[in-house]
PDB file of N, CA and C in Angstrom:
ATOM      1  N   UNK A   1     -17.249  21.242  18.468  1.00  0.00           N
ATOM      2  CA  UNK A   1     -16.276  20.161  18.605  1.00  0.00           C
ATOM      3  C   UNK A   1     -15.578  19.939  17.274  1.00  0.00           C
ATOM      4  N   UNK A   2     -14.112  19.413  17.329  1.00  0.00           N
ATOM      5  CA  UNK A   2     -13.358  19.633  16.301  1.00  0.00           C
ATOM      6  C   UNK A   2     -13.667  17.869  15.742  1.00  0.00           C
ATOM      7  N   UNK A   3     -14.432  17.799  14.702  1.00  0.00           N
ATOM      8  CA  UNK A   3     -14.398  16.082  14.519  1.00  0.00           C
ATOM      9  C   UNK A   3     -13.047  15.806  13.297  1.00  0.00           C
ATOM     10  N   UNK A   4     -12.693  14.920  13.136  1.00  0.00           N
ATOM     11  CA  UNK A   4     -11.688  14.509  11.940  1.00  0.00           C
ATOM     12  C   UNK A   4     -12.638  14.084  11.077  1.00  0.00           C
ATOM     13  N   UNK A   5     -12.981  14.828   9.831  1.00  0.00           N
ATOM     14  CA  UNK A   5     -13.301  14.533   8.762  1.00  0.00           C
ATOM     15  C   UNK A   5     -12.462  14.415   7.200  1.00  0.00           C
ATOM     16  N   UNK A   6     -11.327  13.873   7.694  1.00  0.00           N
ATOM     17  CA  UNK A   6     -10.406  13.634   6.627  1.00  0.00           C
ATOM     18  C   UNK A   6     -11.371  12.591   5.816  1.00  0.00           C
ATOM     19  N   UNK A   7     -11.491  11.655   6.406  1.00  0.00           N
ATOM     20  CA  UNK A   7     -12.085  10.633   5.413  1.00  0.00           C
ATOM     21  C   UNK A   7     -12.801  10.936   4.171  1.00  0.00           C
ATOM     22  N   UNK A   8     -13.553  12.066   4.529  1.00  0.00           N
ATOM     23  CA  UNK A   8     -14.622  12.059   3.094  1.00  0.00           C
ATOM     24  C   UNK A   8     -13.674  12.460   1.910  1.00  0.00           C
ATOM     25  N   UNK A   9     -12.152  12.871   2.096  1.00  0.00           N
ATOM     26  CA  UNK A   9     -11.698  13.290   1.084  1.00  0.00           C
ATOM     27  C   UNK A   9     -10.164  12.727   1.188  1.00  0.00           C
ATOM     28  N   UNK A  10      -9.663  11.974   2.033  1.00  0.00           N
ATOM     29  CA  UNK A  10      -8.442  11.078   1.646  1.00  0.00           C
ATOM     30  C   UNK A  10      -8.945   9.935   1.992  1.00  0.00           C
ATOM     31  N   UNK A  11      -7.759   9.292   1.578  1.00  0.00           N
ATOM     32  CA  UNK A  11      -8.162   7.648   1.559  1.00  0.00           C
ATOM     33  C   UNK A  11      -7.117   7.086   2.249  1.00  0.00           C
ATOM     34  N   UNK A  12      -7.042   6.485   3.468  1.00  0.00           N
ATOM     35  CA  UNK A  12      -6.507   5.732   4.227  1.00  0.00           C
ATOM     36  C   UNK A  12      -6.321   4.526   4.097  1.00  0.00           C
ATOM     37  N   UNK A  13      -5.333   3.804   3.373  1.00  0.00           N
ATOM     38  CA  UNK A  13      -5.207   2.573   2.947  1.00  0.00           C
ATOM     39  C   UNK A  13      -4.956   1.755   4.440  1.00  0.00           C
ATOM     40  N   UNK A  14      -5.634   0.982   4.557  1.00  0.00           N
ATOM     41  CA  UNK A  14      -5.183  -0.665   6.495  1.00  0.00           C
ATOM     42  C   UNK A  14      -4.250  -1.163   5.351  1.00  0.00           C
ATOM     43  N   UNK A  15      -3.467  -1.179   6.251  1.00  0.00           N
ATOM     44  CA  UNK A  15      -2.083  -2.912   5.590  1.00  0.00           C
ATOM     45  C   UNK A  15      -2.784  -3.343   5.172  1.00  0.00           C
ATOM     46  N   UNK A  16      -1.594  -4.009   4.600  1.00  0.00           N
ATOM     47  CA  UNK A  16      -2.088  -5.105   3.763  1.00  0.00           C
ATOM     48  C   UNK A  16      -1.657  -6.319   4.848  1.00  0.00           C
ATOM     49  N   UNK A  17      -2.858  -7.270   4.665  1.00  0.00           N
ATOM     50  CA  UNK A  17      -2.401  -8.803   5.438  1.00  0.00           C
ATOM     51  C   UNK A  17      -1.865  -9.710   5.020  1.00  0.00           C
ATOM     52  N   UNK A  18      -0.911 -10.230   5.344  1.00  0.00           N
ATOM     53  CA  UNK A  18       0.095 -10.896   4.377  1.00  0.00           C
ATOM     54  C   UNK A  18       0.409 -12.392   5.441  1.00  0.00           C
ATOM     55  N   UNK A  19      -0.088 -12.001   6.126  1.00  0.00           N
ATOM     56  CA  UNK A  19       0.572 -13.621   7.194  1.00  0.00           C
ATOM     57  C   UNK A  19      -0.812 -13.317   8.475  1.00  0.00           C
ATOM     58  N   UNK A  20      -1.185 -14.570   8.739  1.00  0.00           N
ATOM     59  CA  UNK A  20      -1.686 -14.708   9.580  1.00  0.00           C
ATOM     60  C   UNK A  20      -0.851 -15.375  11.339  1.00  0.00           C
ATOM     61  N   UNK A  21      -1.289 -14.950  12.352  1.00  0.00           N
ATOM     62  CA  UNK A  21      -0.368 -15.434  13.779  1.00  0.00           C
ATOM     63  C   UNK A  21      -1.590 -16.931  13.738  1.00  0.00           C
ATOM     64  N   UNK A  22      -0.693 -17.596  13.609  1.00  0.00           N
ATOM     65  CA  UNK A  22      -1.840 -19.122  14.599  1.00  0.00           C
ATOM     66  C   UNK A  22      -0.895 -19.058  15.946  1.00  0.00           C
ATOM     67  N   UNK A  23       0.217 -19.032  16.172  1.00  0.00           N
ATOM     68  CA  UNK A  23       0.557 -19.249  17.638  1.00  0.00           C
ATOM     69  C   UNK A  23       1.792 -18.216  18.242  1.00  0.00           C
ATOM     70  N   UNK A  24       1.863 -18.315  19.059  1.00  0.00           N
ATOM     71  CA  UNK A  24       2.951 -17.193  19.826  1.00  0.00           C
ATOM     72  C   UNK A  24       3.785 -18.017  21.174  1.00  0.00           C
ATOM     73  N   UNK A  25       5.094 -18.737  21.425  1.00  0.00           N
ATOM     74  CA  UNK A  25       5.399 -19.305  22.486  1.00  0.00           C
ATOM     75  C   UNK A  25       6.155 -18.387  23.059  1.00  0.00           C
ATOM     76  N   UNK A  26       6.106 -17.797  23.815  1.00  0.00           N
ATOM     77  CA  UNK A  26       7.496 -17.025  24.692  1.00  0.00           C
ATOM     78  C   UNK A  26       7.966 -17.678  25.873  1.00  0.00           C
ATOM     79  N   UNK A  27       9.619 -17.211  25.865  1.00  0.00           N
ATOM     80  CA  UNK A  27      10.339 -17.824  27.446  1.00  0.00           C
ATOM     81  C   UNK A  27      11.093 -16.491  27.423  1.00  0.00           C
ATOM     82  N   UNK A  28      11.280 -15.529  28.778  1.00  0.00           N
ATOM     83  CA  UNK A  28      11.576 -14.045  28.417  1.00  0.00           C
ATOM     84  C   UNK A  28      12.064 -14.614  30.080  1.00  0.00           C
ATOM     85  N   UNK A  29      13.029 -13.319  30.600  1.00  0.00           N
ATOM     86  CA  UNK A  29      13.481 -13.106  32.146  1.00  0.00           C
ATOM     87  C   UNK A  29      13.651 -12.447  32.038  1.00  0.00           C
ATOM     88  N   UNK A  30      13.246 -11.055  33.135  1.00  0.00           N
ATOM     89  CA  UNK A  30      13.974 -10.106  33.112  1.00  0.00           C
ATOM     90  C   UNK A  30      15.516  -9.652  34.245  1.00  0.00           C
ATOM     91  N   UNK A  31      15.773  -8.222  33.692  1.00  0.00           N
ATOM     92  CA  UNK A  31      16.839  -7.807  34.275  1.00  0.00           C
ATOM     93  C   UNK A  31      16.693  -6.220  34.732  1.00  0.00           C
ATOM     94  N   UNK A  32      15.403  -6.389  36.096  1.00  0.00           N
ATOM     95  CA  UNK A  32      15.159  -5.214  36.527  1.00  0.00           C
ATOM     96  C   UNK A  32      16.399  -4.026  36.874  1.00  0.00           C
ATOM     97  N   UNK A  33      16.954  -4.400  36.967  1.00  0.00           N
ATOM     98  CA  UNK A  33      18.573  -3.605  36.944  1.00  0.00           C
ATOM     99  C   UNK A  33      18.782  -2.969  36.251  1.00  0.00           C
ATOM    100  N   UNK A  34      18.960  -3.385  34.882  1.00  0.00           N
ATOM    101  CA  UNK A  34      19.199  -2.734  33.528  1.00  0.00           C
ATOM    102  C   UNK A  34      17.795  -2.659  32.999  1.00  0.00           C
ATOM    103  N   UNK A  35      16.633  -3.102  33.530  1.00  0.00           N
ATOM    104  CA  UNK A  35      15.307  -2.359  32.878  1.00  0.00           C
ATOM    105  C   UNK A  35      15.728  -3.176  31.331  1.00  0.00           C
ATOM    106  N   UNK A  36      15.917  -4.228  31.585  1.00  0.00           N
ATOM    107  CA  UNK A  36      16.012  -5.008  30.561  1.00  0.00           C
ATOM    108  C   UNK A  36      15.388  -6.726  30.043  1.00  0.00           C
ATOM    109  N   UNK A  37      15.059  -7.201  29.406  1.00  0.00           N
ATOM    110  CA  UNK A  37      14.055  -8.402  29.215  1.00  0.00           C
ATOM    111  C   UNK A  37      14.643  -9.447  28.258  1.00  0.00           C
ATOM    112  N   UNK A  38      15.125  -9.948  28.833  1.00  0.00           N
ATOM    113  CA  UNK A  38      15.928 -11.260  27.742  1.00  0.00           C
ATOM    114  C   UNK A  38      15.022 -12.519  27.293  1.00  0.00           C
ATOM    115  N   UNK A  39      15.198 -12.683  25.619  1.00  0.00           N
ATOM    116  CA  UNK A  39      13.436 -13.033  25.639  1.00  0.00           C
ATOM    117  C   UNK A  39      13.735 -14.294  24.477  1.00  0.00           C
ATOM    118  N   UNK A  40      13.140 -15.411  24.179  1.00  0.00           N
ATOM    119  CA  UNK A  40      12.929 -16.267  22.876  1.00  0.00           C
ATOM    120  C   UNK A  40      11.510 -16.518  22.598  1.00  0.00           C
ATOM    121  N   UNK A  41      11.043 -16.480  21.337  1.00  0.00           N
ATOM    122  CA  UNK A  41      10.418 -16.556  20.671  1.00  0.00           C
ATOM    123  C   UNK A  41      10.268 -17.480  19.959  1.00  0.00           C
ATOM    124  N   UNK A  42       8.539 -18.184  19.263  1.00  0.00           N
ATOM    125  CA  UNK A  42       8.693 -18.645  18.482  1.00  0.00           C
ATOM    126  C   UNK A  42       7.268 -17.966  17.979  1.00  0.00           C
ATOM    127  N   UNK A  43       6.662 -17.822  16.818  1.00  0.00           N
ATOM    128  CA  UNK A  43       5.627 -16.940  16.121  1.00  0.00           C
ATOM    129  C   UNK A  43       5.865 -18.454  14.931  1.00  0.00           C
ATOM    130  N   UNK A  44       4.262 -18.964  15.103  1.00  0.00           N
ATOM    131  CA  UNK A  44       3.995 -19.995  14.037  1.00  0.00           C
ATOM    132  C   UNK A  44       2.961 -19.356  13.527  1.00  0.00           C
ATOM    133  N   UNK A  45       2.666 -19.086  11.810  1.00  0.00           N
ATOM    134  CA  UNK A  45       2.281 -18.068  11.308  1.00  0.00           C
ATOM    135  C   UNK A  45       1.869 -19.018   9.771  1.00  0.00           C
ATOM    136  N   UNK A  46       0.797 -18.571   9.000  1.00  0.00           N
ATOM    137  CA  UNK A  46       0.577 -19.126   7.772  1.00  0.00           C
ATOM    138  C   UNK A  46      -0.087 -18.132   6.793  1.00  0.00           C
ATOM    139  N   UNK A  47       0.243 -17.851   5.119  1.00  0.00           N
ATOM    140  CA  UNK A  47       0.269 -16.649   4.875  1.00  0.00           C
ATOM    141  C   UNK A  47      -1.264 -16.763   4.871  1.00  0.00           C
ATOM    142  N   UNK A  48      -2.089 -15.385   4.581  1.00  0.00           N
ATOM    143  CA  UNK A  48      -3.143 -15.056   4.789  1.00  0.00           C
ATOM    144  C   UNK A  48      -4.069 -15.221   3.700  1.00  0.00           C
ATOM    145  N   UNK A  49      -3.567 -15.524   2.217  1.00  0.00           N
ATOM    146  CA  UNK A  49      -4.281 -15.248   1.160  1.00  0.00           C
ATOM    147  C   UNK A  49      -3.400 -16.075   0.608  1.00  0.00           C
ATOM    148  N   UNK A  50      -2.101 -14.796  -0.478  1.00  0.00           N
ATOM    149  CA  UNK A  50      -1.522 -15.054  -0.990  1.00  0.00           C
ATOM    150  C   UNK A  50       0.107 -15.504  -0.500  1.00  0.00           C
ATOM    151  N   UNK A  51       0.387 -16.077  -1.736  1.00  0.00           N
ATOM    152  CA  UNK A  51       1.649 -17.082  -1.166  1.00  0.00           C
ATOM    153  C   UNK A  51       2.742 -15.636  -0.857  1.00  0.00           C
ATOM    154  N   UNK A  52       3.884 -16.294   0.020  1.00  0.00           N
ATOM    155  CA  UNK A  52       4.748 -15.473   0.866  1.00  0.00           C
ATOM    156  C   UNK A  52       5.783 -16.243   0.952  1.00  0.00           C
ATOM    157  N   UNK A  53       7.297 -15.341   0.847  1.00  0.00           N
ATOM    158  CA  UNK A  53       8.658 -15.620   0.985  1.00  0.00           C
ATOM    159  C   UNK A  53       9.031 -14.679   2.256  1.00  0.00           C
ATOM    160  N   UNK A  54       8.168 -13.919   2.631  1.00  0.00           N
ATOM    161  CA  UNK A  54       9.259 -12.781   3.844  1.00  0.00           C
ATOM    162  C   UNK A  54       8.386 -12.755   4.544  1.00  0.00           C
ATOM    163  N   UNK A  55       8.342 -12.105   5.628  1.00  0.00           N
ATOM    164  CA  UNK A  55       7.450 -12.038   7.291  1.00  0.00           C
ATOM    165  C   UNK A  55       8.329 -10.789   7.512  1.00  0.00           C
ATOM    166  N   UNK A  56       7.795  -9.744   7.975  1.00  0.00           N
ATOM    167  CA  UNK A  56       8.140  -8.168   8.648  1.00  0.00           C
ATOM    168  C   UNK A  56       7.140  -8.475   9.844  1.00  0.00           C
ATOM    169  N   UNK A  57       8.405  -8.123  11.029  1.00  0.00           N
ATOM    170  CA  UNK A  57       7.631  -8.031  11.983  1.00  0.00           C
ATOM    171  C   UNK A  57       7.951  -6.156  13.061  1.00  0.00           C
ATOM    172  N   UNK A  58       7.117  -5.893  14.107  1.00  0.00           N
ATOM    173  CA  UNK A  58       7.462  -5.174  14.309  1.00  0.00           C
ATOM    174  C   UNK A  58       8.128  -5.187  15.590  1.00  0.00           C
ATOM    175  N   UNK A  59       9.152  -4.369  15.633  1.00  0.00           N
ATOM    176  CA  UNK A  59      10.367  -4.681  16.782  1.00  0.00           C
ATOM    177  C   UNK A  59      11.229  -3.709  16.645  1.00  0.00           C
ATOM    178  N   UNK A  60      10.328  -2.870  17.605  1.00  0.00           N
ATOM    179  CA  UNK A  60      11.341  -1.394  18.157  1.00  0.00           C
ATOM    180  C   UNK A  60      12.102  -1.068  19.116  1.00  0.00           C
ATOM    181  N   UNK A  61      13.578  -1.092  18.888  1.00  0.00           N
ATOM    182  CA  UNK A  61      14.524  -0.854  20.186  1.00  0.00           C
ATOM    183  C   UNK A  61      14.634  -2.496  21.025  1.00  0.00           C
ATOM    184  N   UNK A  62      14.858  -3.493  19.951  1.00  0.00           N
ATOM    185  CA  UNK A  62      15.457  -4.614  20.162  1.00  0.00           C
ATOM    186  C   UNK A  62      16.826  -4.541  20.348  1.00  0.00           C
ATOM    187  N   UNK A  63      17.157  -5.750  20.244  1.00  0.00           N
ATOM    188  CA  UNK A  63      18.559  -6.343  20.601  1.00  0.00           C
ATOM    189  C   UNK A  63      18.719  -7.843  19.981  1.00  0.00           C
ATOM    190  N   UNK A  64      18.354  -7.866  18.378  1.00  0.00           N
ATOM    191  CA  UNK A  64      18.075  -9.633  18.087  1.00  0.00           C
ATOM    192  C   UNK A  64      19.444 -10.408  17.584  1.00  0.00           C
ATOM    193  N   UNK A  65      18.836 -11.465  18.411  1.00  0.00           N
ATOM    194  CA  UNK A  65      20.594 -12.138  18.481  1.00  0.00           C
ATOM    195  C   UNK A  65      20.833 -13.386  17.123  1.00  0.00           C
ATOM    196  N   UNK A  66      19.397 -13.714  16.854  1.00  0.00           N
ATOM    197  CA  UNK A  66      19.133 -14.868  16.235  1.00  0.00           C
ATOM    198  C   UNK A  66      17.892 -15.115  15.571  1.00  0.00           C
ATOM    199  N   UNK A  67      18.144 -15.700  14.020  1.00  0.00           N
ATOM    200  CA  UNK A  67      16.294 -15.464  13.665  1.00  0.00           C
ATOM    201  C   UNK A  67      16.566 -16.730  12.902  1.00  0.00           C
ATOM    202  N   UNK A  68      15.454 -17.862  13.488  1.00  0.00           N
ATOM    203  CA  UNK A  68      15.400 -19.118  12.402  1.00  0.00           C
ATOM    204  C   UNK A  68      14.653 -19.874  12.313  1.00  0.00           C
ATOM    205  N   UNK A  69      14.292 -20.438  11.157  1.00  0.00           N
ATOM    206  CA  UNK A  69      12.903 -21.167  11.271  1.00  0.00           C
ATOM    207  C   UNK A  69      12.933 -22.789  12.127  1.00  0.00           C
ATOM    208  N   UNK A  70      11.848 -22.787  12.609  1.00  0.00           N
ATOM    209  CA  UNK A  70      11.594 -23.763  13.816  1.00  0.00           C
ATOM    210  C   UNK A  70      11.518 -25.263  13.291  1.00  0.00           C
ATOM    211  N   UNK A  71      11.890 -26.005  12.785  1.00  0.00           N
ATOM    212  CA  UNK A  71      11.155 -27.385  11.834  1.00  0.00           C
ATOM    213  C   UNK A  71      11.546 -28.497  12.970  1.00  0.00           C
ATOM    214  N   UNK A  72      10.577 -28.918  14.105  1.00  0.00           N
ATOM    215  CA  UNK A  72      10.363 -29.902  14.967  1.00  0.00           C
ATOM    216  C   UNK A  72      11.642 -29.993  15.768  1.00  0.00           C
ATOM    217  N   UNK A  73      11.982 -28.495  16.380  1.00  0.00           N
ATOM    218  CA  UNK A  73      13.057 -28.565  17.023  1.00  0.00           C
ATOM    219  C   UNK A  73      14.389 -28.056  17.020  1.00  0.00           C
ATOM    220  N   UNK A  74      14.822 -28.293  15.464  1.00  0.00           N
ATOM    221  CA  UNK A  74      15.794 -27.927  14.478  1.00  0.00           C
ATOM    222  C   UNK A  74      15.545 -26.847  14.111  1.00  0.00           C
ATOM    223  N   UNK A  75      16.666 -25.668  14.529  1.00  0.00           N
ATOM    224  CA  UNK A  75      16.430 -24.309  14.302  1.00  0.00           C
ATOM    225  C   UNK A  75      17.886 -23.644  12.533  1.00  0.00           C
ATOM    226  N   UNK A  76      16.948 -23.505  11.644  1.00  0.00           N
ATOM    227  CA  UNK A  76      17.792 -23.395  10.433  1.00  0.00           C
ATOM    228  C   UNK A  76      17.898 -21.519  10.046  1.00  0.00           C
ATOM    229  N   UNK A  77      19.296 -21.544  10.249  1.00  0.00           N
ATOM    230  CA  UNK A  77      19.036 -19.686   9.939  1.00  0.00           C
ATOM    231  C   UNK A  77      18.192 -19.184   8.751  1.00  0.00           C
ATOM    232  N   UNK A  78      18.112 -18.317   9.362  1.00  0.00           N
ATOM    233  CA  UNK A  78      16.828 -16.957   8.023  1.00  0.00           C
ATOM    234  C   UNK A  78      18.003 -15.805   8.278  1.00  0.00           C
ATOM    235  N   UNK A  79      17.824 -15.432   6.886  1.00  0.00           N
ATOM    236  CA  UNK A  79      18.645 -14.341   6.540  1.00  0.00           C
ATOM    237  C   UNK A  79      17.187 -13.124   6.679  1.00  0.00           C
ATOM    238  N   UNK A  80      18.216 -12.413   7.824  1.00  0.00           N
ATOM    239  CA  UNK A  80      17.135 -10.868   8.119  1.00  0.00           C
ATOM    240  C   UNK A  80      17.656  -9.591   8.357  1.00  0.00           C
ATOM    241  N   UNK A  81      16.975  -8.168   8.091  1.00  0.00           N
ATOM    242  CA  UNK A  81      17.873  -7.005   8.329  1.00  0.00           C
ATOM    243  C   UNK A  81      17.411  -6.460   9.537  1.00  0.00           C
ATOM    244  N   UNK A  82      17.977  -6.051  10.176  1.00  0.00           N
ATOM    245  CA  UNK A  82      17.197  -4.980  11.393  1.00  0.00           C
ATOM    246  C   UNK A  82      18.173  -3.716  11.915  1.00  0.00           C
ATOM    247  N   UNK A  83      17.190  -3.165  11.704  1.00  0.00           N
ATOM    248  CA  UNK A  83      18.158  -1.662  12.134  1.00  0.00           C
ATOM    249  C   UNK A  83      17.813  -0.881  13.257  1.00  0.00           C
ATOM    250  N   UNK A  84      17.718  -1.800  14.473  1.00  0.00           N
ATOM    251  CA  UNK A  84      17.039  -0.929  16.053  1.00  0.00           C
ATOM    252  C   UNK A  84      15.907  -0.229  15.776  1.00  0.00           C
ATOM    253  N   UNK A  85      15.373   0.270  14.585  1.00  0.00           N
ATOM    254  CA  UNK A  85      14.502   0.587  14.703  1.00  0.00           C
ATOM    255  C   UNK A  85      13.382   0.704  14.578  1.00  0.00           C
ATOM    256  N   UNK A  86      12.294   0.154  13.731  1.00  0.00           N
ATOM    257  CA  UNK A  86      10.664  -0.041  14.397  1.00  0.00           C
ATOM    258  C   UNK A  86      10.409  -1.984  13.700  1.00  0.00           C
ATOM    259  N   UNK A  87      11.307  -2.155  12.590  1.00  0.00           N
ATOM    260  CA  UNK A  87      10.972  -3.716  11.967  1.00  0.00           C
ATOM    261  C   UNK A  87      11.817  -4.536  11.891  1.00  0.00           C
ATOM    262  N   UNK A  88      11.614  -5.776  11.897  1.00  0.00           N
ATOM    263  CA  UNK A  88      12.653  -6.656  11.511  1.00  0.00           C
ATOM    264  C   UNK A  88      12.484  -7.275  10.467  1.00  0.00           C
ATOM    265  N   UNK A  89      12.795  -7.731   9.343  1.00  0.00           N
ATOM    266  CA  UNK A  89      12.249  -8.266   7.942  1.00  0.00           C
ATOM    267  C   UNK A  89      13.012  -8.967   7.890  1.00  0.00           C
ATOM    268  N   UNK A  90      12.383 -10.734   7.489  1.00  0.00           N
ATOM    269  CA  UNK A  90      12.940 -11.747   7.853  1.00  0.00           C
ATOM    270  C   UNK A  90      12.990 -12.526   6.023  1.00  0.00           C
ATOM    271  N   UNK A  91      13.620 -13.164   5.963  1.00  0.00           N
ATOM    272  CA  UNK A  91      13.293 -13.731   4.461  1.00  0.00           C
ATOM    273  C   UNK A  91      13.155 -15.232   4.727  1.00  0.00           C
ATOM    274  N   UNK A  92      12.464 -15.879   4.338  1.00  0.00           N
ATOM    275  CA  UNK A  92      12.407 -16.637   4.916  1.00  0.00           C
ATOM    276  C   UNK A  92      12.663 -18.387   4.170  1.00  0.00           C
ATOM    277  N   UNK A  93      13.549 -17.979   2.917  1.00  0.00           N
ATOM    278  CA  UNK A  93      14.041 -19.285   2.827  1.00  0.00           C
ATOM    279  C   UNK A  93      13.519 -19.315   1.421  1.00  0.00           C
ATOM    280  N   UNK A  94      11.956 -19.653   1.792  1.00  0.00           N
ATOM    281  CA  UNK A  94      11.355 -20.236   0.536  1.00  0.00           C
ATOM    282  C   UNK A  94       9.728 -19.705   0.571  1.00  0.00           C
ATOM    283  N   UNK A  95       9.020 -19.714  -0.606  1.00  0.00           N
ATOM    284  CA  UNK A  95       7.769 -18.938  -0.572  1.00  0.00           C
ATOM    285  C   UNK A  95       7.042 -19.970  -0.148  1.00  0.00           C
ATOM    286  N   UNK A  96       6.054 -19.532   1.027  1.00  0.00           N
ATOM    287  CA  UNK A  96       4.851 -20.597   1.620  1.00  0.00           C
ATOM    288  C   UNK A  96       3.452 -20.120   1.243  1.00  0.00           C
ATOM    289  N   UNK A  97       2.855 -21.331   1.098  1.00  0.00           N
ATOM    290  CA  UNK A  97       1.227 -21.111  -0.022  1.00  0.00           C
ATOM    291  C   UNK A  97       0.568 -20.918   1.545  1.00  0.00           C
ATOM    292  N   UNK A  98      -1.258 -20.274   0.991  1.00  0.00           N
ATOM    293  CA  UNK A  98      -2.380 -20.283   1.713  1.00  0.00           C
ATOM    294  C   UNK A  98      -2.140 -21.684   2.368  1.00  0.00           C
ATOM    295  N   UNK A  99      -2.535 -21.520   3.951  1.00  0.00           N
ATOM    296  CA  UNK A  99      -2.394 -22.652   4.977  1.00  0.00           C
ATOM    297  C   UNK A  99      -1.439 -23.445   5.233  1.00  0.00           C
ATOM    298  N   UNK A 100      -0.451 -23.171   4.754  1.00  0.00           N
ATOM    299  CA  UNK A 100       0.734 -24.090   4.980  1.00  0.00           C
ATOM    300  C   UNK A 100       2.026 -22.790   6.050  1.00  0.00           C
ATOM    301  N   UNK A 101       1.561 -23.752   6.914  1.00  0.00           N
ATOM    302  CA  UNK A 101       2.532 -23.182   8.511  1.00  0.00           C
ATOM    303  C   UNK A 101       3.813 -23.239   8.189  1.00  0.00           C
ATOM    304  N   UNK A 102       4.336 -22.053   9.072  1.00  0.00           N
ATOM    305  CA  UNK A 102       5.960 -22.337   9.633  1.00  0.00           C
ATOM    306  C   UNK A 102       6.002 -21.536  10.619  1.00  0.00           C
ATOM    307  N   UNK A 103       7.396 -22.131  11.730  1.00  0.00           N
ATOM    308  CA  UNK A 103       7.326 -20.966  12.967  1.00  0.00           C
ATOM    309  C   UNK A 103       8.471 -20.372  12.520  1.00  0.00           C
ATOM    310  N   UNK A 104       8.903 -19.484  13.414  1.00  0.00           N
ATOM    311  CA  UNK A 104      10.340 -18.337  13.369  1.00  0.00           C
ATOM    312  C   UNK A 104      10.481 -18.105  14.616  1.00  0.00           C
ATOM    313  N   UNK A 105      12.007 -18.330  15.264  1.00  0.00           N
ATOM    314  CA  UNK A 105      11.978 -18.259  16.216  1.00  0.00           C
ATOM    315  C   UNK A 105      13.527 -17.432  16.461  1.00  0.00           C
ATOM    316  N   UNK A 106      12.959 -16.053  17.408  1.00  0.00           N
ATOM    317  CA  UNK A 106      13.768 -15.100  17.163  1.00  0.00           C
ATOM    318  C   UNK A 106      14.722 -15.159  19.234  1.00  0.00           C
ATOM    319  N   UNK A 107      15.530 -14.893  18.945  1.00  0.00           N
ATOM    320  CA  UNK A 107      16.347 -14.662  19.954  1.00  0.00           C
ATOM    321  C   UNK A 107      16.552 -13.323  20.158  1.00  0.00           C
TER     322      UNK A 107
END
């Protein structure tokens, strides 16, 4: 049997964790027609360790219309890049410490 024994001689770095998920709200419909899913988001998230200004999320073969942070309702734009193809990298305003929440809520 062929086993993968790369390990004993490379080193496979895991991400790094940079944000933790505390919550996930979705409202999505689809459009079996076009095999298509029209969707909003909100991802309330707090960094994991160390303090954080950006959130990368992953989002392949989107269509995002809108990205902004959530503050009790009041949706304030985030400047983000996305290029259809596998991430979206969001900036997110201002750097947030260990345990201190914010949502993002993507269209």
């Amino acid at each position: 049997a062929n086993s993968d024994t790369a390990w004993k001689h490379e080193y496979r770095a895991a991400a790094t964790k940079i944000n933790d998920v505390v919550n996930t709200k979705l409202n999505v419909k689809f459009d079996y027609d076009k095999s298509y899913m029209y969707g909003k988001a909100w991802v309330t998230l707090k960094p994991h360790f160390y303090p954080t200004d950006s959130l990368t999320l992953d989002a392949k073969g989107m269509n995002i219309k809108e990205v902004a942070l959530d503050k009790n309702g009041k949706r304030i734009p985030l400047k983000y890049t996305y290029d259809d193809s596998l991430q979206l990298h969001i900036d997110l305003g201002k750097t947030y410490k260990s345990g201190e929440k914010y949502t993002v809520y993507i269209k």
